[in-house]
N, C-alpha and C. Protein backbone atom coordinates (compact mmCIF):
# COMPACT_ATOMS: atom_id res chain seq x y z
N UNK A 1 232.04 82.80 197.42
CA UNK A 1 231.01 83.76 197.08
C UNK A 1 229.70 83.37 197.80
N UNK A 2 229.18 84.29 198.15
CA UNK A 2 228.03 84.15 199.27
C UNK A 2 226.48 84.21 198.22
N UNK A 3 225.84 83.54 198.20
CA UNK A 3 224.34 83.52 197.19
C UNK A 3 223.47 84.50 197.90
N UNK A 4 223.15 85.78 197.68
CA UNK A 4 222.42 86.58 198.46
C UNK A 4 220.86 86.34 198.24
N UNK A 5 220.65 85.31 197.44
CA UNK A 5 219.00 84.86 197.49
C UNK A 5 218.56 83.82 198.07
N UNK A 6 219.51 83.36 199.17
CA UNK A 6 218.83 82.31 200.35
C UNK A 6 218.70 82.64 201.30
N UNK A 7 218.38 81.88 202.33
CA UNK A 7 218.15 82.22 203.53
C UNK A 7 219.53 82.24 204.41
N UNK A 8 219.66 82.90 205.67
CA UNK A 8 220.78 82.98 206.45
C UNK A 8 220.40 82.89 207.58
N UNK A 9 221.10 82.06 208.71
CA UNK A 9 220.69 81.80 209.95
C UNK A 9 221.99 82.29 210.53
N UNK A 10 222.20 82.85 211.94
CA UNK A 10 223.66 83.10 212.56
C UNK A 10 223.21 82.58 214.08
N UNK A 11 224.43 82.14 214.97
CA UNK A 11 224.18 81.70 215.86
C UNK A 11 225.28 82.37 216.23
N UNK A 12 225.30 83.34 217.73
CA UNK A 12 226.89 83.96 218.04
C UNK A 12 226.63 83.92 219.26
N UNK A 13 227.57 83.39 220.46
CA UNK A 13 227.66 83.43 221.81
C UNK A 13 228.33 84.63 222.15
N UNK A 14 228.29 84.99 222.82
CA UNK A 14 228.34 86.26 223.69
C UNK A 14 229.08 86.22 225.18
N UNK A 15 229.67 86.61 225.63
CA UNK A 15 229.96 86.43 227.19
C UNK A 15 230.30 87.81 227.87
N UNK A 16 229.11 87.89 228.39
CA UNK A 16 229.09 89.02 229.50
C UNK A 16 229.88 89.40 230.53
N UNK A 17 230.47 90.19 230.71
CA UNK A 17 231.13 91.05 231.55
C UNK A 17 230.92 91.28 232.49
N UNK A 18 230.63 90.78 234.22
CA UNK A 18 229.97 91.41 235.08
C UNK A 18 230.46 92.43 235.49
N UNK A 19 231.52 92.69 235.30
CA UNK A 19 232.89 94.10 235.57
C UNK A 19 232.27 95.33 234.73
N UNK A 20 231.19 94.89 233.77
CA UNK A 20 230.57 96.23 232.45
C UNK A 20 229.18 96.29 232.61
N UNK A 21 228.50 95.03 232.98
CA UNK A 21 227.22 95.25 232.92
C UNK A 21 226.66 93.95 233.97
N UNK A 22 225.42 94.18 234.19
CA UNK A 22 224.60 92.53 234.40
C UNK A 22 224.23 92.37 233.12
N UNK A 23 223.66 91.11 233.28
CA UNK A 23 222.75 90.05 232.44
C UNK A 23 221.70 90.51 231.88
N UNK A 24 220.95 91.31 233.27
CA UNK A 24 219.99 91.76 232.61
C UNK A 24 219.59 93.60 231.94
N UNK A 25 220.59 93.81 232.01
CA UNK A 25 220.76 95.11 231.70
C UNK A 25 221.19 94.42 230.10
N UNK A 26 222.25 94.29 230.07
CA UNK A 26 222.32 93.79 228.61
C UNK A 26 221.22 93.46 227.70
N UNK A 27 220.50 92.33 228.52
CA UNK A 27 219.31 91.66 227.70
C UNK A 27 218.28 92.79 227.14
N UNK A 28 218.03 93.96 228.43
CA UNK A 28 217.42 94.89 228.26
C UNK A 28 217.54 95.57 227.00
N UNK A 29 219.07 96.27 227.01
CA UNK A 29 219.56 96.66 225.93
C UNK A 29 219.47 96.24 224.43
N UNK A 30 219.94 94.85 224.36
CA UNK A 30 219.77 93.92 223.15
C UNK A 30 218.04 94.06 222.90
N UNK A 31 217.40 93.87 223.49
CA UNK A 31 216.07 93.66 223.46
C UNK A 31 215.50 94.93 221.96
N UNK A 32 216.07 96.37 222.51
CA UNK A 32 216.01 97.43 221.99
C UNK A 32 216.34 97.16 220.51
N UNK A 33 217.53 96.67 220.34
CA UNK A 33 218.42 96.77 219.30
C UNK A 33 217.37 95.31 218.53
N UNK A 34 216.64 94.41 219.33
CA UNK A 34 215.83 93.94 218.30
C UNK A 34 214.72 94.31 217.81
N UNK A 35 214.34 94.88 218.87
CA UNK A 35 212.71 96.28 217.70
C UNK A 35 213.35 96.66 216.62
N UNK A 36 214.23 96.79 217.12
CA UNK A 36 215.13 98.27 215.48
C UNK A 36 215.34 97.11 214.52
N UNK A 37 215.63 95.89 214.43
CA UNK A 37 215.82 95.04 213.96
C UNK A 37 214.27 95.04 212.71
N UNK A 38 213.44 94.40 213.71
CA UNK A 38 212.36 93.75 212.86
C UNK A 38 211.21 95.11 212.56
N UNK A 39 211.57 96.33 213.11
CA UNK A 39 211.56 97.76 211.98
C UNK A 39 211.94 98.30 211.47
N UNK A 40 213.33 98.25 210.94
CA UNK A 40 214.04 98.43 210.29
C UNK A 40 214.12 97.73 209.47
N UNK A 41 214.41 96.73 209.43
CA UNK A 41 215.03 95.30 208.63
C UNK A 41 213.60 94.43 208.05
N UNK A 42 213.51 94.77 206.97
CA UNK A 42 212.19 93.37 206.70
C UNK A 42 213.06 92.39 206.34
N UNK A 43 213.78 92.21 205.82
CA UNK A 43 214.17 90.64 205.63
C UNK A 43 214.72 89.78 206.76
N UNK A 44 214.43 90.25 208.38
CA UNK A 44 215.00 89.68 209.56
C UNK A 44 213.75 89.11 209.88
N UNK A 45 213.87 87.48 210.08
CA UNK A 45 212.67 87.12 210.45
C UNK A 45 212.77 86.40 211.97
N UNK A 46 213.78 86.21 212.17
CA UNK A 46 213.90 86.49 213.96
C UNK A 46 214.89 86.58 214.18
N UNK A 47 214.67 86.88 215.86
CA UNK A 47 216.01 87.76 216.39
C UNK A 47 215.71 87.38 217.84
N UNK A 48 216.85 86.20 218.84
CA UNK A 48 216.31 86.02 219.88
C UNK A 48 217.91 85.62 220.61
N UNK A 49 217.42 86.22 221.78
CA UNK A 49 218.60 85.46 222.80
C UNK A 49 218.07 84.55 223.84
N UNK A 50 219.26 83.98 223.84
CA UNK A 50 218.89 83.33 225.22
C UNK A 50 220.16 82.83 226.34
N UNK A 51 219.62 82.71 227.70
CA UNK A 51 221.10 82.86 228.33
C UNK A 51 221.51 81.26 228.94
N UNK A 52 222.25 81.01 229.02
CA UNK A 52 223.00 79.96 228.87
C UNK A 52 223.01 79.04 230.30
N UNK A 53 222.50 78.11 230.29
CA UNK A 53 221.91 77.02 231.29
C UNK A 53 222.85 76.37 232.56
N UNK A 54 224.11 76.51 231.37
CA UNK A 54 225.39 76.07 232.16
C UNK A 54 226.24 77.33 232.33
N UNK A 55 226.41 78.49 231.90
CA UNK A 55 227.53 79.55 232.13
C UNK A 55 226.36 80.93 231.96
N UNK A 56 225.90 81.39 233.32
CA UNK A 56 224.74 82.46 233.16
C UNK A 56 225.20 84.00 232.78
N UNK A 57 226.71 83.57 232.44
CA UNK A 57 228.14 84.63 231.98
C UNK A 57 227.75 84.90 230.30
N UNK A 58 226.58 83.87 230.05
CA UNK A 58 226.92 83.30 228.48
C UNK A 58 225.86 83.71 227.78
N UNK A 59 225.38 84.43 226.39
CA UNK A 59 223.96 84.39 225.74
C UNK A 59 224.65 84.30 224.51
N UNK A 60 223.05 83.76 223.77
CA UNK A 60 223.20 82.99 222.48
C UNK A 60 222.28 83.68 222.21
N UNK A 61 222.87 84.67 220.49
CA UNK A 61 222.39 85.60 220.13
C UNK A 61 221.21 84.17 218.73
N UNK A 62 220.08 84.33 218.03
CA UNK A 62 219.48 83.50 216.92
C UNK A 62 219.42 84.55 216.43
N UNK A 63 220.09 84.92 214.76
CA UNK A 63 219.45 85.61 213.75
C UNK A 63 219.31 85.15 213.08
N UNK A 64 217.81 85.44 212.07
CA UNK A 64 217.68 84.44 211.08
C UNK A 64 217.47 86.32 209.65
N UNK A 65 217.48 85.70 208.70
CA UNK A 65 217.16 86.68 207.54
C UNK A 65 216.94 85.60 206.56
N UNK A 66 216.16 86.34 205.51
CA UNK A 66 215.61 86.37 204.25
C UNK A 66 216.32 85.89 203.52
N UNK A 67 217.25 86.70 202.94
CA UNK A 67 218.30 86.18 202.32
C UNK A 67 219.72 86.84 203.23
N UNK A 68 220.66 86.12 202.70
CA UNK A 68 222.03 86.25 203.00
C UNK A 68 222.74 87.62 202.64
C-alpha cells in the first residue's frame, strides 16, 4: 500500500529513437508536457530531464511530487 501523504520522487530513463525523432525535438516536446505539468499539477514540484553523458541515445526524466 502506497502512503499518499509523502513525498514521491521518480527517476525513468528513456532511450530515444533516432529512426522517430532527434534529441532535440523530443526535449522540445517534453519541455511542453512540463509547463502542463507545473500548471496543471500543484503538487509537482519538479520536472527535469537531462541527456545522458555516456549514451546521447539516453534522457533521464526527475519527477518529484508532493505527495505520492
Amino acid at each position: 500500500m502506497i502512503d499518499r501523504n509523502v513525498s514521491m520522487t521518480a527517476l525513468v530513463e528513456f532511450q530515444i529513437r533516432s529512426d522517430e525523432t532527434t534529441m532535440d525535438d523530443w526535449l522540445e516536446e517534453w519541455q511542453k508536457r512540463a509547463q502542463d505539468a507545473f500548471d496543471a499539477e500543484p503538487e509537482t514540484t519538479a520536472y527535469a530531464a537531462a541527456v545522458s553523458l555516456e549514451d546521447e541515445s539516453c534522457v533521464f526524466v526527475y519527477e518529484r511530487y508532493v505527495r505520492g
